[in-house]
PDB file of N, CA and C in Angstrom:
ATOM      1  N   UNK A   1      -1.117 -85.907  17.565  1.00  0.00           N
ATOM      2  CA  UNK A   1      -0.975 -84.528  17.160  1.00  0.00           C
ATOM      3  C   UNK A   1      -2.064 -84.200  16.129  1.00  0.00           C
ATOM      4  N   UNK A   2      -2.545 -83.324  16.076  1.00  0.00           N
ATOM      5  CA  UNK A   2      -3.846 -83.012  15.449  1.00  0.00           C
ATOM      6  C   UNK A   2      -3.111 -82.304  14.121  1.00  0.00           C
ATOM      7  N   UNK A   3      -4.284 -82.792  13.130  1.00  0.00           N
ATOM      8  CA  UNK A   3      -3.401 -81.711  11.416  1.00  0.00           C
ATOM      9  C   UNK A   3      -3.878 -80.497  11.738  1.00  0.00           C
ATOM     10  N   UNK A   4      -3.522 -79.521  11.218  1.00  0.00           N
ATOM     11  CA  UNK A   4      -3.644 -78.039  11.260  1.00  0.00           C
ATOM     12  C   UNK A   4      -3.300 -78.025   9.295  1.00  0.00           C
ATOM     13  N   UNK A   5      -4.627 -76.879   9.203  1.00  0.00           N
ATOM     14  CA  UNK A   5      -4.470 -76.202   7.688  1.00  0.00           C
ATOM     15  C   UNK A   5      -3.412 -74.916   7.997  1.00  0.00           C
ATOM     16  N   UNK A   6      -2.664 -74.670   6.820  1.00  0.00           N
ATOM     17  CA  UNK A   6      -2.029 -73.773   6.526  1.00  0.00           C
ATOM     18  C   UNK A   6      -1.774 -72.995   5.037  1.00  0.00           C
ATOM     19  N   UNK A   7      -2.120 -71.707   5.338  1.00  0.00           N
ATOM     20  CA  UNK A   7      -2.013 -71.201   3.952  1.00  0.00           C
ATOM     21  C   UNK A   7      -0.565 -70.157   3.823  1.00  0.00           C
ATOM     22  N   UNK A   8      -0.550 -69.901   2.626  1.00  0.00           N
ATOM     23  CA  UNK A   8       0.707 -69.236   2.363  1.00  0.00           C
ATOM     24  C   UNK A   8       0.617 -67.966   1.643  1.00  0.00           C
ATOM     25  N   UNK A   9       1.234 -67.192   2.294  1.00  0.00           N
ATOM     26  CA  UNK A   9       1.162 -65.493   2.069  1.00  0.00           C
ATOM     27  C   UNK A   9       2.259 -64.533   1.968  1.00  0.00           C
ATOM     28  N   UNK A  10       2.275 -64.622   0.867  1.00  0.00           N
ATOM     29  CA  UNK A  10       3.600 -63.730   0.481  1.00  0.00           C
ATOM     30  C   UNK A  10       5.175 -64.574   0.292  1.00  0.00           C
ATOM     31  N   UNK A  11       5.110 -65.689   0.323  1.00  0.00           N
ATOM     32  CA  UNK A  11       6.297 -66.736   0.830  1.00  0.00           C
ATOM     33  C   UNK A  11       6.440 -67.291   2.155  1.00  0.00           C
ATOM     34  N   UNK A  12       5.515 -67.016   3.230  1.00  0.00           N
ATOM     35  CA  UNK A  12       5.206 -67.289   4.182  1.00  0.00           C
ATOM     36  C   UNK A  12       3.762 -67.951   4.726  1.00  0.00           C
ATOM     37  N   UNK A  13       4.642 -69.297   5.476  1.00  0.00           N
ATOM     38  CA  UNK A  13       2.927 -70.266   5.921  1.00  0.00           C
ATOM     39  C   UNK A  13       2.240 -69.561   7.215  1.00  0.00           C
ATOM     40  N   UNK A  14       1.124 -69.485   7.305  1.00  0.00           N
ATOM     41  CA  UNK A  14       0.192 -68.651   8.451  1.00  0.00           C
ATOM     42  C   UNK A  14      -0.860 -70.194   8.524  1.00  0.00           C
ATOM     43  N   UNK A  15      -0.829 -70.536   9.843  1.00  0.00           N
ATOM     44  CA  UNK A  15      -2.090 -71.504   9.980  1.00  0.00           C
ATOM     45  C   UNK A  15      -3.281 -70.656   9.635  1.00  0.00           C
ATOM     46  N   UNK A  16      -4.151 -71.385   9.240  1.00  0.00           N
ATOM     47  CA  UNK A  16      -5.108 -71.096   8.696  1.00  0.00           C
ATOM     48  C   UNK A  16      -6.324 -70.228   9.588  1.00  0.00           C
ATOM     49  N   UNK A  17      -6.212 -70.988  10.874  1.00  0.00           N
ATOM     50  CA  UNK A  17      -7.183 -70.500  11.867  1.00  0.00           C
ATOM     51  C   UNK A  17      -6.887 -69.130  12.425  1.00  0.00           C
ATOM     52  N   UNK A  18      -5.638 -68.598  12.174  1.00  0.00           N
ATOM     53  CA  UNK A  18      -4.841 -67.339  12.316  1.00  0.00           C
ATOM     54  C   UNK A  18      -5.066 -66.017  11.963  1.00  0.00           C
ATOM     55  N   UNK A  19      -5.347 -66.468  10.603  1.00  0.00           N
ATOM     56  CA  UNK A  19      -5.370 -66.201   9.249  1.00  0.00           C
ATOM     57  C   UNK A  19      -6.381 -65.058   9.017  1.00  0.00           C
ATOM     58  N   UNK A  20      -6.363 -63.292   8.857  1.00  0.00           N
ATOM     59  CA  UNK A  20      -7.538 -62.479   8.570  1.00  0.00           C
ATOM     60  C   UNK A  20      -7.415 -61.876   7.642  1.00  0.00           C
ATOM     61  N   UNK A  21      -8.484 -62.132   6.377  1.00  0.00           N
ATOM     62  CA  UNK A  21      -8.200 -61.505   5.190  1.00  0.00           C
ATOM     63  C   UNK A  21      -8.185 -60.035   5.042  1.00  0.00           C
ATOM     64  N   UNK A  22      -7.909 -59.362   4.323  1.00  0.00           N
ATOM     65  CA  UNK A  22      -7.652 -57.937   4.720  1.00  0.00           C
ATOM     66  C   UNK A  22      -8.724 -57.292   4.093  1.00  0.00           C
ATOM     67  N   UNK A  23      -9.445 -56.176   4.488  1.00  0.00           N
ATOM     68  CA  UNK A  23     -10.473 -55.494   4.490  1.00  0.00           C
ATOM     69  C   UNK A  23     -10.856 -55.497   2.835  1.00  0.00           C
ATOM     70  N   UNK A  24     -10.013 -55.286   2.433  1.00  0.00           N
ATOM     71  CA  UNK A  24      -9.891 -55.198   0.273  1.00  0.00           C
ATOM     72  C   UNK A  24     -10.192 -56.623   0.083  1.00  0.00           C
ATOM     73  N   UNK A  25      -9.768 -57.348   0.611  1.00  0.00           N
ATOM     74  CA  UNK A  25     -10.297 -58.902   0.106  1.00  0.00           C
ATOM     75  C   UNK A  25     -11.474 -59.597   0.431  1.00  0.00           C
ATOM     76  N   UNK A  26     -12.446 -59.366   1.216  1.00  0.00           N
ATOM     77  CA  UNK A  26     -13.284 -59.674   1.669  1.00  0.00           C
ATOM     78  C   UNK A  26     -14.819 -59.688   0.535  1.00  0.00           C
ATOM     79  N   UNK A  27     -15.654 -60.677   0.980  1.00  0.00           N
ATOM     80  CA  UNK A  27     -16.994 -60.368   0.664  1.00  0.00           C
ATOM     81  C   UNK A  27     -17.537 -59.635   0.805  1.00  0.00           C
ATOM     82  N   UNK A  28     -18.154 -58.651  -0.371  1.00  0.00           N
ATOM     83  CA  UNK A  28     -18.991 -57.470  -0.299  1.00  0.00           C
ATOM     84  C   UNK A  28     -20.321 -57.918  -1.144  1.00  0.00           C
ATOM     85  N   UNK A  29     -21.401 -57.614  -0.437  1.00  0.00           N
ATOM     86  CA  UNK A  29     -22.545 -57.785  -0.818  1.00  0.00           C
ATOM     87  C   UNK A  29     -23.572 -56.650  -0.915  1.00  0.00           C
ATOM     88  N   UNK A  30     -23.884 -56.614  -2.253  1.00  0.00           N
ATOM     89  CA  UNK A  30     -24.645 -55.188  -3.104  1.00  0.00           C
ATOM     90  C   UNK A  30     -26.195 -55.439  -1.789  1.00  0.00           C
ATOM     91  N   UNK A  31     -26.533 -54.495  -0.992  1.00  0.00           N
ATOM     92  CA  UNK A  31     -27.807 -54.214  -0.201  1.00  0.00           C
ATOM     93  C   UNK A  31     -28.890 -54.312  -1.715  1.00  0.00           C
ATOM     94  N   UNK A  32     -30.063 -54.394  -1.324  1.00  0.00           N
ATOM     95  CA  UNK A  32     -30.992 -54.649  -2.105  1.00  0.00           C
ATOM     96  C   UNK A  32     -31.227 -52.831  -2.667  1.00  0.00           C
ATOM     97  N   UNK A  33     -31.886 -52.609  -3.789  1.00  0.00           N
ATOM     98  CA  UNK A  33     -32.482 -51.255  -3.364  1.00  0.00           C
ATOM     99  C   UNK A  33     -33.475 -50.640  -2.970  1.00  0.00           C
ATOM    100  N   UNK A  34     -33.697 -49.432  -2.390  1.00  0.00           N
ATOM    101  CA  UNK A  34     -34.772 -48.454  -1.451  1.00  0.00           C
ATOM    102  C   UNK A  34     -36.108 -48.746  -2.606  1.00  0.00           C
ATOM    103  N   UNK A  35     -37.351 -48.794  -1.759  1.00  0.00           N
ATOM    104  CA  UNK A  35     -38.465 -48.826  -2.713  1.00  0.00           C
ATOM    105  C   UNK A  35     -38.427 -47.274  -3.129  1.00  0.00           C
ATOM    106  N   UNK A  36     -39.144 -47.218  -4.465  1.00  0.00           N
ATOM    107  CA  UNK A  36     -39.115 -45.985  -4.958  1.00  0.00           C
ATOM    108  C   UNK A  36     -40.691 -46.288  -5.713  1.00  0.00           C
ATOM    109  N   UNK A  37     -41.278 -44.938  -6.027  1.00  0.00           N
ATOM    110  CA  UNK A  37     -42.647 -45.104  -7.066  1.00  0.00           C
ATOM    111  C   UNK A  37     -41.762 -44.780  -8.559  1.00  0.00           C
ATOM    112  N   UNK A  38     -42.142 -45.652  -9.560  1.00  0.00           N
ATOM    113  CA  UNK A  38     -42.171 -45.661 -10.871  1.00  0.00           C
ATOM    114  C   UNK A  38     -43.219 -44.735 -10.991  1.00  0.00           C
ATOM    115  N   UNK A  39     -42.030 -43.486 -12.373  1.00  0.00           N
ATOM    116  CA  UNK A  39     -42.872 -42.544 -12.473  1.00  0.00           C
ATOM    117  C   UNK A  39     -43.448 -42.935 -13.743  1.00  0.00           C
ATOM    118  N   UNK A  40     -43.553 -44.076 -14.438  1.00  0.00           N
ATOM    119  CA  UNK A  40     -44.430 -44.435 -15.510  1.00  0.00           C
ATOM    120  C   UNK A  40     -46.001 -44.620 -15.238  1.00  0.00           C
ATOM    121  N   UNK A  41     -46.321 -45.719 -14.007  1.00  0.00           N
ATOM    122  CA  UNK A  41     -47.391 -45.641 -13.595  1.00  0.00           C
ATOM    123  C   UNK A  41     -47.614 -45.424 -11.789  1.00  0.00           C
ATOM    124  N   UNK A  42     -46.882 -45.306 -11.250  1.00  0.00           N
ATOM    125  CA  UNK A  42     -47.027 -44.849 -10.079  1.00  0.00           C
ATOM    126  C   UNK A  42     -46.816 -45.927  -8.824  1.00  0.00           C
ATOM    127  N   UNK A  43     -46.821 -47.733  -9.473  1.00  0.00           N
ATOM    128  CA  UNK A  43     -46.242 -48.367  -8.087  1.00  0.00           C
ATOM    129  C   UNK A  43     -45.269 -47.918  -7.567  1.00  0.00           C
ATOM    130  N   UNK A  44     -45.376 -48.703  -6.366  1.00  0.00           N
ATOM    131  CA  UNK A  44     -44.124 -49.022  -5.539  1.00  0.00           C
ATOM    132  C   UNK A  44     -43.015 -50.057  -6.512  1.00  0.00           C
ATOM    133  N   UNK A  45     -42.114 -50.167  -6.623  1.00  0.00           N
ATOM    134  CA  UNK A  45     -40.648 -51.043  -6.726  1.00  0.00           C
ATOM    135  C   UNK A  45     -39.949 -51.088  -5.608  1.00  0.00           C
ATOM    136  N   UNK A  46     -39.940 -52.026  -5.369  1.00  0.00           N
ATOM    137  CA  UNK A  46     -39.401 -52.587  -3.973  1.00  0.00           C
ATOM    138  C   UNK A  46     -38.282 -53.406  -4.053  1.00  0.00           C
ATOM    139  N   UNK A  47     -37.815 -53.993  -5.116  1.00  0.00           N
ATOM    140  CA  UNK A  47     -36.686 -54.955  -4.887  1.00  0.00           C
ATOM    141  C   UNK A  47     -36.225 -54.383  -6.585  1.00  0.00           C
ATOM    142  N   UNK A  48     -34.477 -55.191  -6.755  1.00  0.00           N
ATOM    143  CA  UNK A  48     -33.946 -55.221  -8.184  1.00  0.00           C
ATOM    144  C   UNK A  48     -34.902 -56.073  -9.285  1.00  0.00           C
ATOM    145  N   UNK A  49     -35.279 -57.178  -8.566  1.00  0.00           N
ATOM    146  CA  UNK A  49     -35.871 -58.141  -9.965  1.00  0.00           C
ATOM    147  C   UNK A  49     -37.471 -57.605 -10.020  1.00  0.00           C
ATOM    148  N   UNK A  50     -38.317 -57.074  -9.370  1.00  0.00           N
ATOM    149  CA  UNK A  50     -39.009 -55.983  -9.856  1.00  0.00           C
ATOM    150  C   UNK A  50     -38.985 -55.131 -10.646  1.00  0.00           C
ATOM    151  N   UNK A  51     -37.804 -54.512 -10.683  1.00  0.00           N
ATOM    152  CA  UNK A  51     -37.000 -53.311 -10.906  1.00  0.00           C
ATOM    153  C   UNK A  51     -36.728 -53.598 -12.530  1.00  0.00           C
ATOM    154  N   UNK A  52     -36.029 -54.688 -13.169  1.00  0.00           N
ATOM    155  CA  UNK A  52     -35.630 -54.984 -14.123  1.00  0.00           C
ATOM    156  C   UNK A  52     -37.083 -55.185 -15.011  1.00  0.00           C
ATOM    157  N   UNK A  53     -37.748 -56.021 -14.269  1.00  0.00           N
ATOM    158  CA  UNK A  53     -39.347 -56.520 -14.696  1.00  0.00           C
ATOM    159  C   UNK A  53     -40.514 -55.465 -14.926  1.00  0.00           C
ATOM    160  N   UNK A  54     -40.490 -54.392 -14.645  1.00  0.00           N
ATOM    161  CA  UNK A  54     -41.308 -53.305 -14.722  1.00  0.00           C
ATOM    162  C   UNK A  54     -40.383 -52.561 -15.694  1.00  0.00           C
ATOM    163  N   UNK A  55     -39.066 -52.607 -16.001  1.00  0.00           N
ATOM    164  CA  UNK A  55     -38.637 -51.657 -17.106  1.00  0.00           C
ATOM    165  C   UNK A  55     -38.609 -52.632 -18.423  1.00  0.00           C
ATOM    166  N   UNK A  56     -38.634 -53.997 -18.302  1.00  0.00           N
ATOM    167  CA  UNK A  56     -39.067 -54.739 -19.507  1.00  0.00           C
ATOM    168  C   UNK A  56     -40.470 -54.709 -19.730  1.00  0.00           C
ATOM    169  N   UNK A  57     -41.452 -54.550 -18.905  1.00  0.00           N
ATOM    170  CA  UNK A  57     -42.994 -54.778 -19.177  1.00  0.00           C
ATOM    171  C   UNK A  57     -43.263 -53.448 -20.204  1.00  0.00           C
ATOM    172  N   UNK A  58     -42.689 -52.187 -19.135  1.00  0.00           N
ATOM    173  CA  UNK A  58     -42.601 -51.232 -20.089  1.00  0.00           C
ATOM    174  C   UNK A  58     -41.882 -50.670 -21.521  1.00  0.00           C
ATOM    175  N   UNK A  59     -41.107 -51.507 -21.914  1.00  0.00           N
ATOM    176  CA  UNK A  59     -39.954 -51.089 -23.066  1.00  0.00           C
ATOM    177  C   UNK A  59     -39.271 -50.438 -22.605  1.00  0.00           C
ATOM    178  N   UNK A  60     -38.568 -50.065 -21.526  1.00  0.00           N
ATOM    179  CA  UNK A  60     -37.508 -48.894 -21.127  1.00  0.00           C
ATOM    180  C   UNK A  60     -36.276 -49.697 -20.839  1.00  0.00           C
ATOM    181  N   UNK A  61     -35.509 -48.670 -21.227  1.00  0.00           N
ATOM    182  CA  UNK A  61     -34.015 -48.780 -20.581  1.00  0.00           C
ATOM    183  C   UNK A  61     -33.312 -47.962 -19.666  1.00  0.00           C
ATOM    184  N   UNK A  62     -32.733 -48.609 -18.512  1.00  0.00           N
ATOM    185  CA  UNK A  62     -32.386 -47.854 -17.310  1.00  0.00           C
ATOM    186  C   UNK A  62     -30.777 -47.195 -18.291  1.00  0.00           C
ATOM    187  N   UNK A  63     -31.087 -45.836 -17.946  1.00  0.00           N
ATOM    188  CA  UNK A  63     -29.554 -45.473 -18.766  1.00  0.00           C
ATOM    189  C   UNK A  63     -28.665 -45.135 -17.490  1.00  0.00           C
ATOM    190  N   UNK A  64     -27.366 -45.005 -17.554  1.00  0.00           N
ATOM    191  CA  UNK A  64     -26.531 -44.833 -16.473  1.00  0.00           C
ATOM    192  C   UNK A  64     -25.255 -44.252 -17.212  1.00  0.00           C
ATOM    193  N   UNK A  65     -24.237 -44.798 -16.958  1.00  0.00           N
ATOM    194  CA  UNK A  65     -22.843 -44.426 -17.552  1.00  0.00           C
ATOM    195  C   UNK A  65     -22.499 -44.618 -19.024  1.00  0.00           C
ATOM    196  N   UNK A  66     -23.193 -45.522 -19.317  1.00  0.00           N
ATOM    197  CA  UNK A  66     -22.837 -45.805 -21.176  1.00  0.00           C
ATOM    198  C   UNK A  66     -22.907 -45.230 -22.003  1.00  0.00           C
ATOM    199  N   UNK A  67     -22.516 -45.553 -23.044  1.00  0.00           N
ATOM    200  CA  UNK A  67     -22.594 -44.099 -24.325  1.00  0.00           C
ATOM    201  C   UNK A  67     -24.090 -44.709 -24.983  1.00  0.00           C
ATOM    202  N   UNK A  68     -25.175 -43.533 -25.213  1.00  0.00           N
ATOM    203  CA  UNK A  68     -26.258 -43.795 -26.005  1.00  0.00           C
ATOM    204  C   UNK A  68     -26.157 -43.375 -27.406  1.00  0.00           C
ATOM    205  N   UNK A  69     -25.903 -43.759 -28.555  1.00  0.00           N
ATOM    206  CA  UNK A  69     -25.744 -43.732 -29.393  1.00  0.00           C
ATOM    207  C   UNK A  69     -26.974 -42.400 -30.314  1.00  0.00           C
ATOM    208  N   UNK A  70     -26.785 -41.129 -30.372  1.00  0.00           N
ATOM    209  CA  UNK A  70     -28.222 -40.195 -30.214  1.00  0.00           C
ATOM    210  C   UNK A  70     -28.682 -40.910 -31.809  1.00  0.00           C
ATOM    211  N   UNK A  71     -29.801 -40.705 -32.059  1.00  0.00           N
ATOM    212  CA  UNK A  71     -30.671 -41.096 -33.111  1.00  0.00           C
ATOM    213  C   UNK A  71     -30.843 -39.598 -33.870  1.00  0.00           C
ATOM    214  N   UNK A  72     -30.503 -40.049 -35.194  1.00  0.00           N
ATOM    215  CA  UNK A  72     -30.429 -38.738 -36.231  1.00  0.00           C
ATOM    216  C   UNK A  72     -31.965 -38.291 -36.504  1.00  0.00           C
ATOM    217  N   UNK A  73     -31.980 -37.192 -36.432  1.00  0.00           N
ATOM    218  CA  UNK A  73     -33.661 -36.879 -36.550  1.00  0.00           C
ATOM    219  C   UNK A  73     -33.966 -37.040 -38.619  1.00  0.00           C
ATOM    220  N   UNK A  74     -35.633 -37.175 -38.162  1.00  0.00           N
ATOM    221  CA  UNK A  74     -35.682 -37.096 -40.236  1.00  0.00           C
ATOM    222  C   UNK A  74     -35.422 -36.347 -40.702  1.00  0.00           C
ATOM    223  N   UNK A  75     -34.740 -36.564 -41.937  1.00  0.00           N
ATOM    224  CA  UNK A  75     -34.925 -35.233 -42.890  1.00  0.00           C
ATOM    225  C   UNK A  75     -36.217 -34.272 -43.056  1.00  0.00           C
ATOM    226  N   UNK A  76     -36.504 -33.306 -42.890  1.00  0.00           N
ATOM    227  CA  UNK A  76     -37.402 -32.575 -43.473  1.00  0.00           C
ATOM    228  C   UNK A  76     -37.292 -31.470 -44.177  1.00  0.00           C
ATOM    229  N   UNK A  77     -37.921 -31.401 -45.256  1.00  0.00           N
ATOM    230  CA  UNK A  77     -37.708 -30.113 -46.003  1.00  0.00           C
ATOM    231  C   UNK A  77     -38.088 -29.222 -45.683  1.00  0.00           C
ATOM    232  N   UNK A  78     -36.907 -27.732 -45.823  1.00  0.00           N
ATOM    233  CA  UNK A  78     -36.962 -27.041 -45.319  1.00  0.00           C
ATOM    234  C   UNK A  78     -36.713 -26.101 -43.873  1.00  0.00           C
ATOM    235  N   UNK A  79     -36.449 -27.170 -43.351  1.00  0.00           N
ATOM    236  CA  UNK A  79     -36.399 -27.300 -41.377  1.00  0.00           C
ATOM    237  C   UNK A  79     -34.865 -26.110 -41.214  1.00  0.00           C
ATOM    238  N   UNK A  80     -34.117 -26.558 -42.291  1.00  0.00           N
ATOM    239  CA  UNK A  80     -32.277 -25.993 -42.025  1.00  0.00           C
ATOM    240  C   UNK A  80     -32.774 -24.596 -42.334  1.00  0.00           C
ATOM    241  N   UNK A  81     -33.773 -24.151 -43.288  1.00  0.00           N
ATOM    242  CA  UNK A  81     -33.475 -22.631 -43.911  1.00  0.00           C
ATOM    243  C   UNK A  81     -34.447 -22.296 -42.774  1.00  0.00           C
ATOM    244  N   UNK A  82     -35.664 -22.906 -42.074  1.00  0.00           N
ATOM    245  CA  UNK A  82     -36.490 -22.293 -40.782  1.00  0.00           C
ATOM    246  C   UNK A  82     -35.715 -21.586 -39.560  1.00  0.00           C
ATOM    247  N   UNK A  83     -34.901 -22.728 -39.604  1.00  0.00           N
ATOM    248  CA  UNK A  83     -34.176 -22.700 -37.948  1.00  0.00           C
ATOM    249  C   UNK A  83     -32.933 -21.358 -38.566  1.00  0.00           C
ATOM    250  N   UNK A  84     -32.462 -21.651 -39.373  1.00  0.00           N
ATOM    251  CA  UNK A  84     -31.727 -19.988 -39.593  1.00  0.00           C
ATOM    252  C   UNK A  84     -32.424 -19.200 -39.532  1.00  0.00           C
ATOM    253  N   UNK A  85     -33.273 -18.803 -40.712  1.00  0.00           N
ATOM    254  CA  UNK A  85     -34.570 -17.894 -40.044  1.00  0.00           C
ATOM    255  C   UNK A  85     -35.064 -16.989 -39.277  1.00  0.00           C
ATOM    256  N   UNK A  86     -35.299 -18.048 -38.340  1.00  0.00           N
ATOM    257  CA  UNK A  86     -35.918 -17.822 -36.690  1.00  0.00           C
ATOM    258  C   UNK A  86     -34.741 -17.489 -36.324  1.00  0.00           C
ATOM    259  N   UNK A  87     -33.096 -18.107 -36.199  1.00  0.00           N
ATOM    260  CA  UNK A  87     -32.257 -17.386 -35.421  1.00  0.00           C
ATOM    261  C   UNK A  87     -31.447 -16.087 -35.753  1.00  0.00           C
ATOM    262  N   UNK A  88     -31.800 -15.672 -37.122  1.00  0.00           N
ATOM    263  CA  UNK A  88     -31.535 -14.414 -37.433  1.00  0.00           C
ATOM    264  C   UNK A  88     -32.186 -13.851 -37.427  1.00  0.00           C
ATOM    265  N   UNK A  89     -33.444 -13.946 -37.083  1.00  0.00           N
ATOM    266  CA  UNK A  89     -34.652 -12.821 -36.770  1.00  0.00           C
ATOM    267  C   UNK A  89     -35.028 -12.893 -35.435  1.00  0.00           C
ATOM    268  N   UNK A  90     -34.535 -13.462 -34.393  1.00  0.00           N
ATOM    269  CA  UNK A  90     -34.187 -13.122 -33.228  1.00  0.00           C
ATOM    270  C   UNK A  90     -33.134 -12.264 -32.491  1.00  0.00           C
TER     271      UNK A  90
END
């Protein structure tokens, strides 16, 4: 008699060879991405590890969903009584 694998699902054994994982459980694999021209200097980017490598060569950061923390501009004198100013004399 030959062994047979068996796994267990839900409280219940299913031979293994039987056995189809359900569409939600399966391996999903991220496609590479579309070449695009970098509008810094104008190549092609053709793959992700390009992609990462041309925004480190350049100092950039790819922004997306995260919170960017905005950067307080300098003080300058005078700038608060300008900008009223200009918007009450508009």
């Amino acid at each position: 008699m030959p062994r047979q694998s068996w796994i267990q699902i839900n409280g219940e054994l299913v031979p293994k060879d039987q056995y189809v994982a359900p569409e939600s459980s399966r391996l999903m694999i991220m496609p590479d991405i579309k070449p695009y021209r970098s509008t810094i200097t104008g190549e092609e980017i053709g793959s992700r590890s390009k992609h990462r490598a041309h925004l480190k060569q350049h100092n950039m950061v790819e922004i997306g969903n995260e919170f960017v923390k905005p950067k307080r501009m300098p003080d300058v004198p005078g700038l608060k009584s300008d900008i009223l100013r200009a918007v009450r004399g508009h």
